[in-house]
Protein backbone atom coordinates (compact mmCIF):
# COMPACT_ATOMS: atom_id res chain seq x y z
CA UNK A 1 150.71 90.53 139.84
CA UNK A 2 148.50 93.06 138.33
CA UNK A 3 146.04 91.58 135.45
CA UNK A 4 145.98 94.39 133.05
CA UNK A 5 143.51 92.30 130.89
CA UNK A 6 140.80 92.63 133.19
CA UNK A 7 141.26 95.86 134.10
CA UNK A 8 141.56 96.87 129.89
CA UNK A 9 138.33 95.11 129.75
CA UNK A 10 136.11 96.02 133.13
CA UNK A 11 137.42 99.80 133.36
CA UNK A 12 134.65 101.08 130.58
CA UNK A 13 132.13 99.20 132.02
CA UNK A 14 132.56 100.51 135.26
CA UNK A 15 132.71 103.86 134.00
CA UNK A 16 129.68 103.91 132.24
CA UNK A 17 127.90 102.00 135.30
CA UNK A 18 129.39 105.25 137.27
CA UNK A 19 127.44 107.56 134.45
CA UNK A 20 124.40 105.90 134.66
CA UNK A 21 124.40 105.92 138.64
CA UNK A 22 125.21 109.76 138.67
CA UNK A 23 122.58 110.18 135.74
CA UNK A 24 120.08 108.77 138.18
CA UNK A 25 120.51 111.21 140.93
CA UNK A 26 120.67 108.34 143.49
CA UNK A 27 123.72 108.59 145.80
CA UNK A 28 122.81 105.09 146.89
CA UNK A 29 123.48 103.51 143.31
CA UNK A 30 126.58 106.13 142.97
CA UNK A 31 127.92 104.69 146.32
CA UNK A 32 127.61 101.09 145.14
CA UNK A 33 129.11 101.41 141.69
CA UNK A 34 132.21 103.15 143.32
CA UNK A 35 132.80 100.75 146.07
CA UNK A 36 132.25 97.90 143.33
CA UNK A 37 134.78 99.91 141.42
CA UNK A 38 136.76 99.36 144.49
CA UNK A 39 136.33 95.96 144.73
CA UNK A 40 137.46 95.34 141.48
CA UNK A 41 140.69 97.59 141.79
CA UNK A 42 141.64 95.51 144.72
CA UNK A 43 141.36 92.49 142.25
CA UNK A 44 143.51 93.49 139.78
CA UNK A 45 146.42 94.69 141.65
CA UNK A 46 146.03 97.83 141.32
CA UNK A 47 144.43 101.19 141.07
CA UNK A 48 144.36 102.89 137.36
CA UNK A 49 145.55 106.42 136.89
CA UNK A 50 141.79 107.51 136.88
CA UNK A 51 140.42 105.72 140.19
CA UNK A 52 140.02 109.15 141.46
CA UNK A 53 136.90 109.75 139.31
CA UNK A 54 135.06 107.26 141.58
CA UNK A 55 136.84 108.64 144.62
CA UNK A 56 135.01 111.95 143.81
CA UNK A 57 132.00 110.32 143.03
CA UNK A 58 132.13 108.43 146.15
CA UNK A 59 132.91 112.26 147.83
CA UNK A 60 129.83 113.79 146.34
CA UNK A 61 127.40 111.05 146.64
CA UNK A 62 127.68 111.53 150.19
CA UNK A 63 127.72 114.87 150.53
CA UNK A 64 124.22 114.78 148.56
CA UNK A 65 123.08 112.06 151.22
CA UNK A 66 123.83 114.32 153.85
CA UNK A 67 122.52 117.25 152.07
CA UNK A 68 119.40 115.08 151.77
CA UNK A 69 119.20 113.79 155.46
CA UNK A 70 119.33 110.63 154.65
């Protein structure tokens, strides 16, 4: 069953959390807030129309880490 409370209620959060990492420059946080994001998709049933901002995140953050060396 998907819970389309939670997911009315958590999805801004998570998007702002997903500013504020990419804000920061640190792939690191940007790769934890997505696979949170993740996390929390899985918990509600389902994926919103939008997950794919965090999959692109999630694409880019890693890029950068390899860009970096890291």
């Amino acid at each position: 069953m998907i819970d389309y409370a939670a997911a009315k209620k958590e999805m801004p959060k998570l998007k702002a959390k997903l500013t504020r990492a990419k804000n920061s420059k640190d792939p690191a946080k940007v790769l934890a807030v997505c696979q949170e994001a993740y996390a929390a998709f899985d918990r509600w049933g389902a994926y919103p129309d939008n997950w794919r901002i965090f999959g692109n995140a999630e694409e880019d953050a890693k890029l950068e880490q390899r860009r970096r060396g890291l």
